[in-house]
N, C-alpha and C. Protein backbone atom coordinates (compact mmCIF):
# COMPACT_ATOMS: atom_id res chain seq x y z
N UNK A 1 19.11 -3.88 -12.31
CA UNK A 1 18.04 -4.21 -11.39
C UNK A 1 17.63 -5.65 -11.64
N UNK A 2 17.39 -6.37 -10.45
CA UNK A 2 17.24 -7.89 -10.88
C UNK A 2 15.68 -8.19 -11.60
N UNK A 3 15.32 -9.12 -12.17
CA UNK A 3 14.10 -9.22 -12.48
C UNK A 3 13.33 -9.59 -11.53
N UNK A 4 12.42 -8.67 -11.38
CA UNK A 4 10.67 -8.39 -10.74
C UNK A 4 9.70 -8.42 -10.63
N UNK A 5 8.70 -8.48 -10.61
CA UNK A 5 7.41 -8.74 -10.99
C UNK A 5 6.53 -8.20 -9.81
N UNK A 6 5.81 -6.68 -10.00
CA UNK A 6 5.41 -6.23 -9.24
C UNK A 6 3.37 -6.41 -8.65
N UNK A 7 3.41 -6.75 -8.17
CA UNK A 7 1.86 -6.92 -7.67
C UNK A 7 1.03 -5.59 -8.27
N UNK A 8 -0.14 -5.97 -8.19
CA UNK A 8 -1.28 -5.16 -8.70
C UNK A 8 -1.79 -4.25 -8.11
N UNK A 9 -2.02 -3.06 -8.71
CA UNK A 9 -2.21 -1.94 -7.43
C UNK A 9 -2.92 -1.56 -6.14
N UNK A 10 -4.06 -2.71 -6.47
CA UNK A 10 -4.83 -3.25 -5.52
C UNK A 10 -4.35 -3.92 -4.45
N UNK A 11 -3.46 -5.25 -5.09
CA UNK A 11 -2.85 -6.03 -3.69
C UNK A 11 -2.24 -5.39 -3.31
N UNK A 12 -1.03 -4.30 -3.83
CA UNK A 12 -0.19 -3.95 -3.55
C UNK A 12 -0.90 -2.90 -1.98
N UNK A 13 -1.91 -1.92 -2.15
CA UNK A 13 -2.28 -1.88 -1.18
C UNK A 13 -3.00 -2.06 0.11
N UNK A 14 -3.05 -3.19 -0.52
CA UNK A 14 -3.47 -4.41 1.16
C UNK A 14 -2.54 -5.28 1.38
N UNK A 15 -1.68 -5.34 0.98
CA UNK A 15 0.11 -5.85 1.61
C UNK A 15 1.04 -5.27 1.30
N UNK A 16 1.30 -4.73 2.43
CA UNK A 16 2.59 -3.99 2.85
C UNK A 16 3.85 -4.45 2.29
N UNK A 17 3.82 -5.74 1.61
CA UNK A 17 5.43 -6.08 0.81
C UNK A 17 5.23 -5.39 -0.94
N UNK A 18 3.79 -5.79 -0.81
CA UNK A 18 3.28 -5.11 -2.13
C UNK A 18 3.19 -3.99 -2.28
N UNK A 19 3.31 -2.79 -1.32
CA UNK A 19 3.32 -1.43 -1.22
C UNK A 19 4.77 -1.22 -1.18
N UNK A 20 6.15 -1.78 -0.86
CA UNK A 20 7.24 -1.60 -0.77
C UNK A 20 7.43 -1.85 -2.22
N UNK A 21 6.81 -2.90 -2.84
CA UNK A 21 7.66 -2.84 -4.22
C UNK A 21 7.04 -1.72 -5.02
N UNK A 22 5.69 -1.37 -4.82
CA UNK A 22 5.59 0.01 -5.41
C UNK A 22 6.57 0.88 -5.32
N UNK A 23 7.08 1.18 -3.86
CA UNK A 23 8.01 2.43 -4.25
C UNK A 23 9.20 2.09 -4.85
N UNK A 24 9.22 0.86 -4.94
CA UNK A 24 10.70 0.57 -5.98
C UNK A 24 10.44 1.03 -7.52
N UNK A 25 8.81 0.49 -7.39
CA UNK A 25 8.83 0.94 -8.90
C UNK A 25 8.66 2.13 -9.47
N UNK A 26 8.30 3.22 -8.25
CA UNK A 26 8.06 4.55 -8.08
C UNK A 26 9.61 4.92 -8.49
N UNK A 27 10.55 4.62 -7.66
CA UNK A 27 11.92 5.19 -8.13
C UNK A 27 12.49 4.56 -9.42
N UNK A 28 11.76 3.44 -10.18
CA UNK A 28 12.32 3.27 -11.38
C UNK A 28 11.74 3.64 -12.14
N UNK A 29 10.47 4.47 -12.07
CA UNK A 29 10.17 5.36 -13.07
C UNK A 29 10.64 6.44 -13.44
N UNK A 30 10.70 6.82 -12.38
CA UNK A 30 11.94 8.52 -11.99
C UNK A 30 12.45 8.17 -12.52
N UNK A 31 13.46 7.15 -12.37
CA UNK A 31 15.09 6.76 -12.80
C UNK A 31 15.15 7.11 -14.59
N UNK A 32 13.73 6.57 -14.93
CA UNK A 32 13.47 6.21 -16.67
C UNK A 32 12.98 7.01 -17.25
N UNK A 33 12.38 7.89 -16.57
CA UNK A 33 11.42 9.72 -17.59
C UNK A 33 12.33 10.77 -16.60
N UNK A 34 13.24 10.98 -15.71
CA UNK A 34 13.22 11.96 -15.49
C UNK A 34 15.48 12.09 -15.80
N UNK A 35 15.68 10.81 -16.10
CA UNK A 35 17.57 10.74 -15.79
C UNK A 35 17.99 10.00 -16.93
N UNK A 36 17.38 8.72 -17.14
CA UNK A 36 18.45 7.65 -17.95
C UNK A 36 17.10 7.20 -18.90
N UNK A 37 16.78 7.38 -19.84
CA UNK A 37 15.69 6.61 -20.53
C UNK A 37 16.03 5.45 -21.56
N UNK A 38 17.60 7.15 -22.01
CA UNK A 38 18.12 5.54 -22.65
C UNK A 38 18.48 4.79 -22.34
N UNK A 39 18.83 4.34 -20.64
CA UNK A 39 19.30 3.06 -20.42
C UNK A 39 19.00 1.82 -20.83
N UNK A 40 17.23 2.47 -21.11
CA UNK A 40 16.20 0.86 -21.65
C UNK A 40 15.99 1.43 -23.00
N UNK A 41 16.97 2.40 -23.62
CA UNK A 41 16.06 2.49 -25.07
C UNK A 41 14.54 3.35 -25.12
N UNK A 42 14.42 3.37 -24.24
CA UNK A 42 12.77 4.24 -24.19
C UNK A 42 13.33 5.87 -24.62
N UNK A 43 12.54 6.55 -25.55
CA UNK A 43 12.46 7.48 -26.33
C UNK A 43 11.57 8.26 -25.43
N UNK A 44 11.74 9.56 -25.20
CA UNK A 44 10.79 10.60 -24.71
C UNK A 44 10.84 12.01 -26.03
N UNK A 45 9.79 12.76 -25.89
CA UNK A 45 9.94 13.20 -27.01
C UNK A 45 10.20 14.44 -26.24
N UNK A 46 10.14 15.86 -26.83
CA UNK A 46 11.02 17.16 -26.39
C UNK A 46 10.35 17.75 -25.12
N UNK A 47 9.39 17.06 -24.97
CA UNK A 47 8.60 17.68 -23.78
C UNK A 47 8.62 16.61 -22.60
N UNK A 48 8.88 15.61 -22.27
CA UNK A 48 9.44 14.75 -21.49
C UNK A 48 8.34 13.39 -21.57
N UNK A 49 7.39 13.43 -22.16
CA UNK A 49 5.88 12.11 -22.51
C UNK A 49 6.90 11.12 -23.07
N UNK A 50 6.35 9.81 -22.40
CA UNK A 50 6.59 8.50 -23.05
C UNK A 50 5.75 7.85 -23.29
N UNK A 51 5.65 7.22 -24.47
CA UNK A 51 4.28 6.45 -24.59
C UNK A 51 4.68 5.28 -23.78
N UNK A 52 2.62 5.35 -22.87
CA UNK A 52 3.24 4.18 -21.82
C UNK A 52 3.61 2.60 -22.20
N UNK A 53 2.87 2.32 -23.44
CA UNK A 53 3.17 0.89 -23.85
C UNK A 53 4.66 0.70 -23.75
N UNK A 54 5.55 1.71 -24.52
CA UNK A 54 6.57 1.48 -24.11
C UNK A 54 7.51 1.28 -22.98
N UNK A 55 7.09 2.40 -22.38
CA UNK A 55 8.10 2.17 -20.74
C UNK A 55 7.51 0.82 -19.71
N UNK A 56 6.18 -0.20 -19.99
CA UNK A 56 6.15 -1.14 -19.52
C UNK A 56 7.11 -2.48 -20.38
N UNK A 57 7.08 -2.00 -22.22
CA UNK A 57 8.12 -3.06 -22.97
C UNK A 57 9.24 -3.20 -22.57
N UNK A 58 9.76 -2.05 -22.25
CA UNK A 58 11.28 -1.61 -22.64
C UNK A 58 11.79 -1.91 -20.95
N UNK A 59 11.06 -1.72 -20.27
CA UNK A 59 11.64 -2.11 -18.52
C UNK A 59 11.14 -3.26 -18.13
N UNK A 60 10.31 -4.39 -19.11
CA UNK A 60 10.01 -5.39 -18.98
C UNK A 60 11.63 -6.13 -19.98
N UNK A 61 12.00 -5.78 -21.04
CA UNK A 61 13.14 -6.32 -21.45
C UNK A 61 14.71 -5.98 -20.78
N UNK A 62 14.28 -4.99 -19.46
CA UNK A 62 15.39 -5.32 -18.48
C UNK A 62 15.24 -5.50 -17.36
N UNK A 63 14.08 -6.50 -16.97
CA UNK A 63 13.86 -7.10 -15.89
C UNK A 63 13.05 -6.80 -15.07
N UNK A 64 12.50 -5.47 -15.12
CA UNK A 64 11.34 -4.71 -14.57
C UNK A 64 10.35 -4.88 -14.77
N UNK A 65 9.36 -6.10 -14.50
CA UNK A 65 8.01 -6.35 -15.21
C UNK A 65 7.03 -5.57 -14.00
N UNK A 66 5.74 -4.82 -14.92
CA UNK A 66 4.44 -4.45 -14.06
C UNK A 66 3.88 -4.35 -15.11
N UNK A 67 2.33 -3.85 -14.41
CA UNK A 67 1.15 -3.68 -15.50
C UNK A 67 0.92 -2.57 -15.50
N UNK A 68 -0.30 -2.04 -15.98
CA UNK A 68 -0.43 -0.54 -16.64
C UNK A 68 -1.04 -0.79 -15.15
N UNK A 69 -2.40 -1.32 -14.30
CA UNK A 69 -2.67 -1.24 -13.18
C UNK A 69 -1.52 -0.47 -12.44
N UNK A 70 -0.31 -1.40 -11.85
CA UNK A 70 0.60 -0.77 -11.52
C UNK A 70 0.97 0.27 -11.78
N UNK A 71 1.23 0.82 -12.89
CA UNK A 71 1.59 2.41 -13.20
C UNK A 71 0.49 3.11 -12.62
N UNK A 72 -0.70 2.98 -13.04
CA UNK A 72 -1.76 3.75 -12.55
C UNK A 72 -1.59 4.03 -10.96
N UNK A 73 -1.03 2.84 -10.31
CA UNK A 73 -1.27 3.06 -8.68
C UNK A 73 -0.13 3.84 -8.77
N UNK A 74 1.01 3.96 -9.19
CA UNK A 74 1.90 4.51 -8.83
C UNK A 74 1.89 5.97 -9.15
N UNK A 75 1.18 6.47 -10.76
CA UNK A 75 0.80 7.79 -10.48
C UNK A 75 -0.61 7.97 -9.37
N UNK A 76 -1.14 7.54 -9.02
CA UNK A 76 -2.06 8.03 -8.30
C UNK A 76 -2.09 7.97 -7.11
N UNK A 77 -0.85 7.22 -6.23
CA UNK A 77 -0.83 7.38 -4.98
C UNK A 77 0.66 7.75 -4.41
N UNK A 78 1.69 8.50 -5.43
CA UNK A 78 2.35 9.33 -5.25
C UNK A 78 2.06 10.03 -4.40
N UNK A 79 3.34 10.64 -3.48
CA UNK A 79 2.43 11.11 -2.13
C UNK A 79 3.22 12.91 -2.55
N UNK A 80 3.70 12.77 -3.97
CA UNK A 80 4.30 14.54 -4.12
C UNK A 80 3.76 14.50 -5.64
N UNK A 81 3.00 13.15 -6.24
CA UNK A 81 2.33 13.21 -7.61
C UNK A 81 2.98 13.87 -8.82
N UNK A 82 4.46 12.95 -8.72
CA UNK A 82 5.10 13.11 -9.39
C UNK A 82 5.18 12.98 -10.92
N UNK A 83 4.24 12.28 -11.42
CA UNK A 83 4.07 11.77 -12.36
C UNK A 83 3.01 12.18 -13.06
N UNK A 84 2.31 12.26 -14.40
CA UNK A 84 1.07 12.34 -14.67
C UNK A 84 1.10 11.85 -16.39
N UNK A 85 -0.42 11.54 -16.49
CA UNK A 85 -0.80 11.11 -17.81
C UNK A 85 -0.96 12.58 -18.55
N UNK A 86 -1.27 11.56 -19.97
CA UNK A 86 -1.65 13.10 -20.71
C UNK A 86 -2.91 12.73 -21.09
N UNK A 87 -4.15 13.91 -21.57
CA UNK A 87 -5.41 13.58 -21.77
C UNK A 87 -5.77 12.05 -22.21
N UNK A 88 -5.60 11.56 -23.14
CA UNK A 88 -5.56 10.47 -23.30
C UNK A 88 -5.58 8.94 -22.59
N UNK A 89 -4.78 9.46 -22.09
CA UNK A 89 -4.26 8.49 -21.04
C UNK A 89 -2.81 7.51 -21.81
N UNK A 90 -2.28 7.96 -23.13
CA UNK A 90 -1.42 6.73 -23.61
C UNK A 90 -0.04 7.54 -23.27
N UNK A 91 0.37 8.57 -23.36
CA UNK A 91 1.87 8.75 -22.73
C UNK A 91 1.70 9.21 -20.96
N UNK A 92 2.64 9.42 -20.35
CA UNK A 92 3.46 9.43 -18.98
C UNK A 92 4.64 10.29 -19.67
N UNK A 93 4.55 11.13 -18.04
CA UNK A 93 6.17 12.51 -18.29
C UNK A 93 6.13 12.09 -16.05
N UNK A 94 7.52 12.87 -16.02
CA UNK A 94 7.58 13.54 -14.94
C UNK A 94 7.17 14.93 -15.05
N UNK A 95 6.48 14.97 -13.69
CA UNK A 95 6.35 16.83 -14.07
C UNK A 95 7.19 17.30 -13.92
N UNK A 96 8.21 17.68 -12.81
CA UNK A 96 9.38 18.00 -12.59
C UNK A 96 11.00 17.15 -12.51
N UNK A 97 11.80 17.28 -12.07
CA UNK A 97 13.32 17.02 -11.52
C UNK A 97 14.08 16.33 -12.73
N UNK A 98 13.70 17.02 -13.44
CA UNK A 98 14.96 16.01 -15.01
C UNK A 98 16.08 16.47 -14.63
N UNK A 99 16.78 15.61 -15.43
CA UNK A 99 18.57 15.96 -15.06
C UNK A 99 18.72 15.87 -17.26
N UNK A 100 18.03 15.25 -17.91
CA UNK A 100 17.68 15.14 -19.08
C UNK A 100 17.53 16.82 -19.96
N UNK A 101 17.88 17.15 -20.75
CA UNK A 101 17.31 18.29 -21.43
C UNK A 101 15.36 18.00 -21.86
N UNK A 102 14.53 18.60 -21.47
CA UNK A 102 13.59 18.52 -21.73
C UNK A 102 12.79 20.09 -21.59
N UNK A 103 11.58 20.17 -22.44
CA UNK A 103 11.11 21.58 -22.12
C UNK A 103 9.50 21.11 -22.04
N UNK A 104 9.50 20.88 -20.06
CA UNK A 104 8.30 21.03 -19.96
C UNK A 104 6.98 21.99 -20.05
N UNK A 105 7.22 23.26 -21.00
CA UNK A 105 6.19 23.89 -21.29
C UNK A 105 5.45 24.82 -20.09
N UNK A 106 5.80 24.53 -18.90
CA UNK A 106 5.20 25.49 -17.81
C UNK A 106 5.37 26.95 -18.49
N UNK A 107 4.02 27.49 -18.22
CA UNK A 107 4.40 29.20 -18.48
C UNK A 107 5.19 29.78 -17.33
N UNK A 108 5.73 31.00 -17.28
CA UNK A 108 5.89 31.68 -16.32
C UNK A 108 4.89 32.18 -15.53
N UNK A 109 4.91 32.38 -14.24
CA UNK A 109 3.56 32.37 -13.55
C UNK A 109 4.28 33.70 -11.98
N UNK A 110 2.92 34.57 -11.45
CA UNK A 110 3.09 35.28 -10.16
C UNK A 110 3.20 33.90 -9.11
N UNK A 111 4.37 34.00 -8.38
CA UNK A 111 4.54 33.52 -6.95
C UNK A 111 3.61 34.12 -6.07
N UNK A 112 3.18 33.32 -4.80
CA UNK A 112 2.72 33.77 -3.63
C UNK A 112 3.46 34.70 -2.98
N UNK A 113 4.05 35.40 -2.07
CA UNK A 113 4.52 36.61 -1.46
C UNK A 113 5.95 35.61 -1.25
N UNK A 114 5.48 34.15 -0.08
CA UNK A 114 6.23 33.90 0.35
C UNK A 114 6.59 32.40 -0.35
N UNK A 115 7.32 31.58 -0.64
CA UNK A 115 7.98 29.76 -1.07
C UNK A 115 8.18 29.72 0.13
N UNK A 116 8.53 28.15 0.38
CA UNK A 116 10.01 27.61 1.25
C UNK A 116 10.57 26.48 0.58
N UNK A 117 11.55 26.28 1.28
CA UNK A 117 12.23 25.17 1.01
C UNK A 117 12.95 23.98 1.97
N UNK A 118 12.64 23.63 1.79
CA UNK A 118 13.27 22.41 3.07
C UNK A 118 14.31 21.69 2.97
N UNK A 119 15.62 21.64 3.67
CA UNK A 119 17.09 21.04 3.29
C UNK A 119 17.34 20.27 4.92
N UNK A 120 18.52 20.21 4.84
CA UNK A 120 19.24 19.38 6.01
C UNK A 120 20.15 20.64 6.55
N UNK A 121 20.70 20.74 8.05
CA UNK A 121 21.88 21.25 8.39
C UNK A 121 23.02 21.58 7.80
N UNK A 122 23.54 20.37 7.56
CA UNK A 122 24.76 20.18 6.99
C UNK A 122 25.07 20.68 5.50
N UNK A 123 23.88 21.24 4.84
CA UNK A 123 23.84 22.28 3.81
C UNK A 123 23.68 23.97 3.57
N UNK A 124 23.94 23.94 5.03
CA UNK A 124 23.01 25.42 5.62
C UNK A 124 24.64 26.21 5.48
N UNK A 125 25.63 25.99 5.64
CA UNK A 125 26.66 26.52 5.26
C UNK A 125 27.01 27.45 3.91
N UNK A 126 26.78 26.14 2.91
CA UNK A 126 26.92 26.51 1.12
C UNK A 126 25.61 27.01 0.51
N UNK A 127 24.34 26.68 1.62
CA UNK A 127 23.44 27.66 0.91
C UNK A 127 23.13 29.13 1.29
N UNK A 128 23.78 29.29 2.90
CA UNK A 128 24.48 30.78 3.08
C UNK A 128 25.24 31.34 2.43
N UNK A 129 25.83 31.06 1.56
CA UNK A 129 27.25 31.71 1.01
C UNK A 129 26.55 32.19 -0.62
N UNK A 130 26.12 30.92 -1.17
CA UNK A 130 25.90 30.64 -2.19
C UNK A 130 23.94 30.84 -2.51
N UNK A 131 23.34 30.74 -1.73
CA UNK A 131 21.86 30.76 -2.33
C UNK A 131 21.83 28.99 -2.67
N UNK A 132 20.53 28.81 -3.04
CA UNK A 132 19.91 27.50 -3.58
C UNK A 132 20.32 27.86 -4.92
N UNK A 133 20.80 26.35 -5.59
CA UNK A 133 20.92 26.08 -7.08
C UNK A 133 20.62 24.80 -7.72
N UNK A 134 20.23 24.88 -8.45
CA UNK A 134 19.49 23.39 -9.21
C UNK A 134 20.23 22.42 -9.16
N UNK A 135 21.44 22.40 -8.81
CA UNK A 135 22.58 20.95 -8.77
C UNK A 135 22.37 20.39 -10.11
N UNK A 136 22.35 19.10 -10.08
CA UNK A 136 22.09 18.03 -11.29
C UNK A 136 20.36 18.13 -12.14
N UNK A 137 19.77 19.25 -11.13
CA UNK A 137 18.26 19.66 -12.27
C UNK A 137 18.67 20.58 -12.92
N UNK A 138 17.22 20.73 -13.13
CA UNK A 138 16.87 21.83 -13.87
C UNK A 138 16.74 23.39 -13.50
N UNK A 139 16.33 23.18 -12.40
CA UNK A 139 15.41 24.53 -11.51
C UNK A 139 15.47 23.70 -10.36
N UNK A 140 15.79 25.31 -9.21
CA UNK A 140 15.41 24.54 -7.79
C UNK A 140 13.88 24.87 -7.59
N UNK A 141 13.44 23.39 -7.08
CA UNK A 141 12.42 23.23 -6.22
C UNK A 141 11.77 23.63 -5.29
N UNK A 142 10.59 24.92 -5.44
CA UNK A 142 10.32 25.53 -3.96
C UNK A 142 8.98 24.70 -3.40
N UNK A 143 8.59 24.79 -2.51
CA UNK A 143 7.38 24.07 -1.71
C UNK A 143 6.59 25.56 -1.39
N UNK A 144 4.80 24.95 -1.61
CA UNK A 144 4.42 26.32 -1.11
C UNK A 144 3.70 26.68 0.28
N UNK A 145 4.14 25.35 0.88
CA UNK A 145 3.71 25.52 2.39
C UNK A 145 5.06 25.01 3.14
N UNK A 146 4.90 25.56 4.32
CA UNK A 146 6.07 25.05 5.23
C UNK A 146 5.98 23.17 5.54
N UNK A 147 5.27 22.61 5.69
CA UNK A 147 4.30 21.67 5.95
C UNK A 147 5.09 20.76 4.91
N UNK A 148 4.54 20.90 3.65
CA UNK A 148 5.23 20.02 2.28
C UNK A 148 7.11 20.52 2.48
N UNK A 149 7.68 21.47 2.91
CA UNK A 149 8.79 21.84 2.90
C UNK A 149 9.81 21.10 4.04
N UNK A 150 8.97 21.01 5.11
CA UNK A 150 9.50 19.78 6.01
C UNK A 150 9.81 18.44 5.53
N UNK A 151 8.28 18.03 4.70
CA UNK A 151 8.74 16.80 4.45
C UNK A 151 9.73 16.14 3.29
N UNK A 152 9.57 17.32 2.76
CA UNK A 152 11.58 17.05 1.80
C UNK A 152 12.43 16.92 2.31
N UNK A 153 12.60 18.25 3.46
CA UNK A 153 13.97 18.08 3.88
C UNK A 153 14.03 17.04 5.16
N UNK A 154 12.90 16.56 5.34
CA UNK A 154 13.01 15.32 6.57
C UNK A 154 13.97 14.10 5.61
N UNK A 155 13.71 14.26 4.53
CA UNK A 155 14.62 12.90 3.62
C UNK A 155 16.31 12.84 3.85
N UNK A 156 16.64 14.11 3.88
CA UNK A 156 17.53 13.89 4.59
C UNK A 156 18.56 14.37 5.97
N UNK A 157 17.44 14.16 6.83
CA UNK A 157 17.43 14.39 8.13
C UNK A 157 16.82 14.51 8.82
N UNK A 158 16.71 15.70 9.94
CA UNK A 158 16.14 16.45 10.92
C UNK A 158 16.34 17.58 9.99
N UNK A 159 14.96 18.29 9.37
CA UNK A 159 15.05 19.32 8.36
C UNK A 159 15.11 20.61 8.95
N UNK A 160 15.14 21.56 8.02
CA UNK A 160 15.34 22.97 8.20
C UNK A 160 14.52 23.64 7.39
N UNK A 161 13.78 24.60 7.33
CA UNK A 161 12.95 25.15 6.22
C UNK A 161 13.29 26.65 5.95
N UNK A 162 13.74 26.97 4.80
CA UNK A 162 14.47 28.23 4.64
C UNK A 162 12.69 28.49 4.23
N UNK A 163 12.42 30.27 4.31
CA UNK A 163 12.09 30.80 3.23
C UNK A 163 12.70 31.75 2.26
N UNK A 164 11.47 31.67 1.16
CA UNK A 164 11.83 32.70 -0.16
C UNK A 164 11.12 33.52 0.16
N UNK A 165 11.44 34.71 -0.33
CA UNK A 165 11.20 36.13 -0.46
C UNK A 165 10.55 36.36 -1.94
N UNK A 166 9.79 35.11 -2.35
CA UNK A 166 9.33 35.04 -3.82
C UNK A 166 8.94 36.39 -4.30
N UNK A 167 8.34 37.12 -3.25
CA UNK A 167 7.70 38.75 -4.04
C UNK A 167 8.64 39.47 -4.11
N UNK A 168 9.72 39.39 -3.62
CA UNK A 168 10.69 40.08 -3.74
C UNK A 168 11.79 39.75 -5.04
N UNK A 169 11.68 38.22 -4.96
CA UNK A 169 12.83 37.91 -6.34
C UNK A 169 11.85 38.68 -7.48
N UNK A 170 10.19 38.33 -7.35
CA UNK A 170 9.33 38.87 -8.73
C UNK A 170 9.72 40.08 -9.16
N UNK A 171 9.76 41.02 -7.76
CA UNK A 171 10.17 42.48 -7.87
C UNK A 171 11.65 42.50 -9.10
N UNK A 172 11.96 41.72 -8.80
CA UNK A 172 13.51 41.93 -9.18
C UNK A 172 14.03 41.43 -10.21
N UNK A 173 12.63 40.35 -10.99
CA UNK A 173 13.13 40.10 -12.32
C UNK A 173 13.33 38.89 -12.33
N UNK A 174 13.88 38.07 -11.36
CA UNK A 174 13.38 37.15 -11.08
C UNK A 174 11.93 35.73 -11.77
N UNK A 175 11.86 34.49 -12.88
CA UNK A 175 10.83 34.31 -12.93
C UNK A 175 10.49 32.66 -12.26
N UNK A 176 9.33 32.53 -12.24
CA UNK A 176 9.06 31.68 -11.51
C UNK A 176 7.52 30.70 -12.52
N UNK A 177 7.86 29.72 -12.42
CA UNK A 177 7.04 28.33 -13.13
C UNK A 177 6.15 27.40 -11.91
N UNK A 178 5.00 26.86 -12.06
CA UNK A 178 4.01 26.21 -11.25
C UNK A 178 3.94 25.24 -12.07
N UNK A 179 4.21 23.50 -11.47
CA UNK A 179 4.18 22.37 -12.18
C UNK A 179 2.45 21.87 -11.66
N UNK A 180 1.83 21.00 -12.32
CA UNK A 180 0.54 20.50 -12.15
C UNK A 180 0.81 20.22 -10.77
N UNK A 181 1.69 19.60 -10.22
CA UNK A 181 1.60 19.44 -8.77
C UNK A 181 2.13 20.62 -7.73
N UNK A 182 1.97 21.41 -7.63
CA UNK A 182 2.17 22.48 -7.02
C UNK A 182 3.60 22.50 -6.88
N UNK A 183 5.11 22.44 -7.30
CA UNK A 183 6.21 22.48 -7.19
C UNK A 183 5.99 24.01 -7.59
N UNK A 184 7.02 24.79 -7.53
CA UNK A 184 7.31 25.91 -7.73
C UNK A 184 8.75 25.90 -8.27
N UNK A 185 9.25 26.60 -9.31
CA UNK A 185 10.23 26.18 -9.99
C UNK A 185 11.01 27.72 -10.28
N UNK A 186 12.31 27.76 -10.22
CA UNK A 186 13.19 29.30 -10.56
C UNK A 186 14.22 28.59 -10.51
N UNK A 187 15.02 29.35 -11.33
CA UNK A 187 16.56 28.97 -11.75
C UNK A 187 17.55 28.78 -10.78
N UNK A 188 17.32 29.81 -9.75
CA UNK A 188 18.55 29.86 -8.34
C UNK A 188 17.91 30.91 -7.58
N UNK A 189 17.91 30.84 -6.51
CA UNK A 189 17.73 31.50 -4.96
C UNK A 189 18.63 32.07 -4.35
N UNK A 190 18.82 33.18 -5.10
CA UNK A 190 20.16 34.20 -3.94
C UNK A 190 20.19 34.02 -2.57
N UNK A 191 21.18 33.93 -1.96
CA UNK A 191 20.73 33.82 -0.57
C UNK A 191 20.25 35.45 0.18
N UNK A 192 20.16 36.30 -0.86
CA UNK A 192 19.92 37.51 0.17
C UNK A 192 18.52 37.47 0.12
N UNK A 193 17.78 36.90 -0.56
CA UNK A 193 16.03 36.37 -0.76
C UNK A 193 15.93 35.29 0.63
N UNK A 194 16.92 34.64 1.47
CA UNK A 194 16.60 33.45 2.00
C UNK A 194 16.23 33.79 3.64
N UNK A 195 15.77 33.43 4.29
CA UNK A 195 15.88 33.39 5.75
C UNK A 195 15.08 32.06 6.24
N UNK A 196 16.15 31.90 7.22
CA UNK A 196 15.67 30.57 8.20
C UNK A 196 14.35 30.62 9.04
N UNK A 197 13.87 29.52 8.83
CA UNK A 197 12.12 29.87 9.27
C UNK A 197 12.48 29.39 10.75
N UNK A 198 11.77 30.41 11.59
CA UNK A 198 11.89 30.81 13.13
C UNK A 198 10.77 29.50 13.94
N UNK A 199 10.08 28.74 12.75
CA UNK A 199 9.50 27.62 13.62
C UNK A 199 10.25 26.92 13.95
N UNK A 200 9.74 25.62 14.81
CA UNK A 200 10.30 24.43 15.34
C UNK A 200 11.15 23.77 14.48
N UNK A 201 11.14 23.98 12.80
CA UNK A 201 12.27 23.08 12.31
C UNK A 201 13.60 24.16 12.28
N UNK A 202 13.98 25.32 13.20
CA UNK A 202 14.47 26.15 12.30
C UNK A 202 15.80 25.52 13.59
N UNK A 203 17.01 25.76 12.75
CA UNK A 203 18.72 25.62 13.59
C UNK A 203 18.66 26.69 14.44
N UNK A 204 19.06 26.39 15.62
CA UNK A 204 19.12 27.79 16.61
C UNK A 204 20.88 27.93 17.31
């Protein structure tokens, strides 16, 4: 990544070039607590926290300069609040999507009756056959409104919103995890739990 220097969370949202480099720096945080940490040497410990002094040193010695301001805007105006402090305020984790071994500590928790999930078309094939599976995570990702489930799968495309049959996987043994930001988390989604939601995003 070339060297940067990102505006203050303030300017950043009263100029729109300054709000674009936020989300750059939004995806190079991901990139650094939730996939590659060691790329910069930054250490996370077994639960996925980095102390933040570090992840501003360590992505400032590869070209990534911001301030703690900046981090702050970036956990706090996350628009899926991906990120969070710990009491303190001195380490930063992702709550969810590691590709990293980490054990974020969620208990097991009762699902609502119903999840969804929101994908593209062109996946509606292999997740008929096959059910939802964590790919390169950990756990697939459920949404607990149709609403938040659109706007995932609008990322890549014109979306589709399956639902889960969450009371039904519970029935069945099935367990299920709640991240601080309302993600909903299970290992894999049979597809006999799945059906295509009959609203306006649904393939006809």
């Amino acid at each position: 990544m070339t060297d940067e220097t990102y505006a203050s969370g303030r300017a950043a949202r009263q100029d729109p070039l300054g709000s674009a480099r936020l989300v750059r720096l939004s995806k190079w945080v991901s990139l650094r607590l939730r996939h590659n940490p060691a790329g910069i040497g930054l250490d996370l410990d077994p639960h996925g926290w980095a102390a933040v002094d570090e992840l501003i040193s360590a992505s400032a010695r590869h070209g990534v300069r911001f301030t703690r301001a900046d981090l702050d805007a970036v956990v706090a105006d996350n628009d899926k609040q991906r990120f969070e402090y710990d009491a303190a305020g001195l380490l930063i984790r992702a709550r969810q999507g590691h590709s990293i071994p980490v054990d974020l500590g969620y208990a097991d928790a009762a699902p609502p009756d119903e999840l969804f999930h929101g994908t593209s078309a062109r996946t509606l094939p292999t997740i008929r056959s096959g059910g939802l599976l964590p790919m390169r995570r950990h756990d697939v990702h459920l949404s607990p409104d149709r609403e938040t489930a659109r706007r995932v799968g609008a990322r890549h495309g014109p979306p589709v919103i399956l639902t889960v049959d969450a009371a039904a996987m519970a029935r069945d043994g099935h367990t299920f995890r709640v991240t601080g930001n309302g993600v909903w988390l299970t290992a894999a989604v049979p597809a006999a739990y799945l059906h295509e939601d009959a609203g306006p995003d649904a393939v006809r």
